[in-house]
Every structure is written in structure tokens, then in C-alpha cells.
Protein backbone atom coordinates (compact mmCIF):
# COMPACT_ATOMS: atom_id res chain seq x y z
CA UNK A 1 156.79 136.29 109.63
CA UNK A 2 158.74 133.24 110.98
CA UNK A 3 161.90 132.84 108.67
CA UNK A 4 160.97 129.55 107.16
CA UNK A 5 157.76 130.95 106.03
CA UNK A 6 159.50 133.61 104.38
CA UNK A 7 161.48 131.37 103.09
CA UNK A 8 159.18 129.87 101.25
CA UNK A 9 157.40 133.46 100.15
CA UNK A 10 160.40 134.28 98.68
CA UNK A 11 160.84 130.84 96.82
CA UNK A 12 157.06 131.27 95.93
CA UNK A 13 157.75 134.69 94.42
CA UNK A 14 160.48 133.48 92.51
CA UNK A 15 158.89 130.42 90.70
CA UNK A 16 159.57 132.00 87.42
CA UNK A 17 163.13 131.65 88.00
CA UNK A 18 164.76 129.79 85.23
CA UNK A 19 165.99 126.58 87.47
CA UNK A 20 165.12 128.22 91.17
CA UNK A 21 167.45 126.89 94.25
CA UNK A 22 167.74 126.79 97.62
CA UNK A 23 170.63 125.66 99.76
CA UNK A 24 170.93 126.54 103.53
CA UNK A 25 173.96 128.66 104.01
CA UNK A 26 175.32 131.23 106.37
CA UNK A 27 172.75 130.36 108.95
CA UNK A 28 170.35 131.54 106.45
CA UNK A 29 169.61 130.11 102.68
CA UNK A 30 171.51 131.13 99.59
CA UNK A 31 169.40 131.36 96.30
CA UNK A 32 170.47 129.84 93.24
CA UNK A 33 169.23 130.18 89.17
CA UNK A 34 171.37 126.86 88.06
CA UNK A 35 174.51 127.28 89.29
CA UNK A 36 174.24 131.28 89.84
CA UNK A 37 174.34 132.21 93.28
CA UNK A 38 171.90 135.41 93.28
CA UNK A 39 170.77 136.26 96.99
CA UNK A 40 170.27 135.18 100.28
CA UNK A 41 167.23 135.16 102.64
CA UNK A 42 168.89 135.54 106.53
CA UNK A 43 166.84 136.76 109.48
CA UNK A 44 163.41 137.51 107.41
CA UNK A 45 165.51 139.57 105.39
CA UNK A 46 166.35 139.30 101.39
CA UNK A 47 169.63 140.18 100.24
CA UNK A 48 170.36 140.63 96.08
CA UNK A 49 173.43 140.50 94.08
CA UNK A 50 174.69 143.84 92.98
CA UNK A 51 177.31 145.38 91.46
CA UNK A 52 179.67 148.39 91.14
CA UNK A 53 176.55 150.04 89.13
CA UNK A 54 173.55 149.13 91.38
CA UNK A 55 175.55 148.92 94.73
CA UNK A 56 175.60 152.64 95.27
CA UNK A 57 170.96 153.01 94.88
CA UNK A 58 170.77 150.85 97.74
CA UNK A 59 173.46 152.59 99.70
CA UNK A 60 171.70 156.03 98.90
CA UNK A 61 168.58 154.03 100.26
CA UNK A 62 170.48 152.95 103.72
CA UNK A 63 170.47 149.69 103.21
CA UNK A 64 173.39 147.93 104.62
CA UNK A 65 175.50 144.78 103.42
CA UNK A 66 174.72 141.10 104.44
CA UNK A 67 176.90 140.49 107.50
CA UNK A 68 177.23 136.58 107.90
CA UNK A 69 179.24 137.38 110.76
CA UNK A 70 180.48 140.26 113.17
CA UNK A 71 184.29 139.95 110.73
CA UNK A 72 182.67 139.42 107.56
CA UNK A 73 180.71 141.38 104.78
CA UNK A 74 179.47 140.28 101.85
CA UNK A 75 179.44 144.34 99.93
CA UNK A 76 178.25 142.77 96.64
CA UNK A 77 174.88 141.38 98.74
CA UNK A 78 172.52 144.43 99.38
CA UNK A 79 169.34 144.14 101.66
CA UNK A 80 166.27 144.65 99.86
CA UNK A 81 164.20 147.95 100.65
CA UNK A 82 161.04 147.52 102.42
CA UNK A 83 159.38 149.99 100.45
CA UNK A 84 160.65 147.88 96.97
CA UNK A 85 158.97 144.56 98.08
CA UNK A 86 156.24 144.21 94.89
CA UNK A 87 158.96 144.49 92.48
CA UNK A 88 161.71 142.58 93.74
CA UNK A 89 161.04 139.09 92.44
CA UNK A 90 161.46 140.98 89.22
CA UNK A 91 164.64 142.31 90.59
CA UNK A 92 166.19 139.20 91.83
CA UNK A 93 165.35 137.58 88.26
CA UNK A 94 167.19 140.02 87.13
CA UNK A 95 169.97 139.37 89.32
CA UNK A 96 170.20 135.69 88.72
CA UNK A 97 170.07 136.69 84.48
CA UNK A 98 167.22 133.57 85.24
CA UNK A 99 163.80 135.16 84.16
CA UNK A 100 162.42 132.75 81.38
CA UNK A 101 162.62 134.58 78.29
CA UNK A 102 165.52 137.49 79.23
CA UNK A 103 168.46 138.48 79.61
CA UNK A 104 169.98 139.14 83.27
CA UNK A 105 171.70 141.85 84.43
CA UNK A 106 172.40 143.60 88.53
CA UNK A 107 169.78 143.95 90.40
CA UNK A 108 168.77 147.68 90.47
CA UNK A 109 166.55 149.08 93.00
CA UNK A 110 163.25 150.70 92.05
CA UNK A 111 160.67 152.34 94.08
């Protein structure tokens, strides 16, 4: 899948999100709920916010940290599993706390 057109699954997938964004960033495209900064699509890849408490599933799951450069990592910015992919635009609602009707929270990895 050519990265703009996953681009615009991803922002498809999301509609639900409570003020949905999109800014090109880091040669890829940072996703916003309002002014929440949630994820990043890079490379045909989806990265999600996470924290101290959600951080360590994806480790245990081998997915790595976004890496917007050979000297930088982003460790609160977890790849998405392949296997998680139909529940993740649940997930990154989550993250962004942007899901009409809810309350957000970290993005935990299911599957």
C-alpha cells in the first residue's frame, strides 16, 4: 500500500475521532484529536501514544519505537502490531482521549 493511501486508510478509520488531524511531520504525518498529538503514520507504518503502563505490551510484542531519525527515538510512540490492525482505530481513539462519547486513556494493545 503506497503511503499516501494509507494515509488516508488510517484517516478513514479514524473518522470518529472527536476533531481528527493531520499535519505532515517527520517525513511522515502526525495525527491530531484537537490539539492532542496521538500517533504518527511514517513508512506505511502506524505509531500510537503510550505510556509507562501500555509501553511495556508492545515491547513484549517486539515492536520497536518510531525512529524519526538514525539519533532520535520517540519511546512514548509504539508501532502498531500487524496482528492488532481491526482494533486499532479503537485504540488510537483511545489514545487521543477523542472517541465521541468517552473518556481517553493509553493506548493498550489487544490481540
Amino acid at each position: 500500500m503506497r503511503s499516501d493511501s494509507f494515509v488516508a486508510f488510517v484517516l478513514e478509520q479514524l473518522s470518529g475521532v472527536e476533531g481528527l488531524g493531520c499535519r505532515a511531520m517527520f517525513g511522515g504525518h502526525g495525527l491530531y484529536s484537537g490539539p492532542t498529538f496521538f500517533g504518527i503514520v511514517s513508512e506505511g507504518r502506524l505509531y500510537l501514544k503510550t505510556d509507562g503502563s501500555t509501553a511495556p505490551e508492545y515491547v513484549r510484542r517486539g515492536m520497536r519505537p518510531f525512529r524519526p531519525s538514525d539519533r532520535q527515538v520517540l519511546h512514548t510512540y509504539y508501532e502498531v502490531p500487524p496482528d492488532v490492525r481491526a482494533g486499532w482505530a479503537d485504540a488510537a481513539a483511545r489514545a487521543a482521549g477523542a472517541r465521541r462519547g468517552s473518556r481517553g486513556n493509553r493506548t493498550a494493545v489487544r490481540g
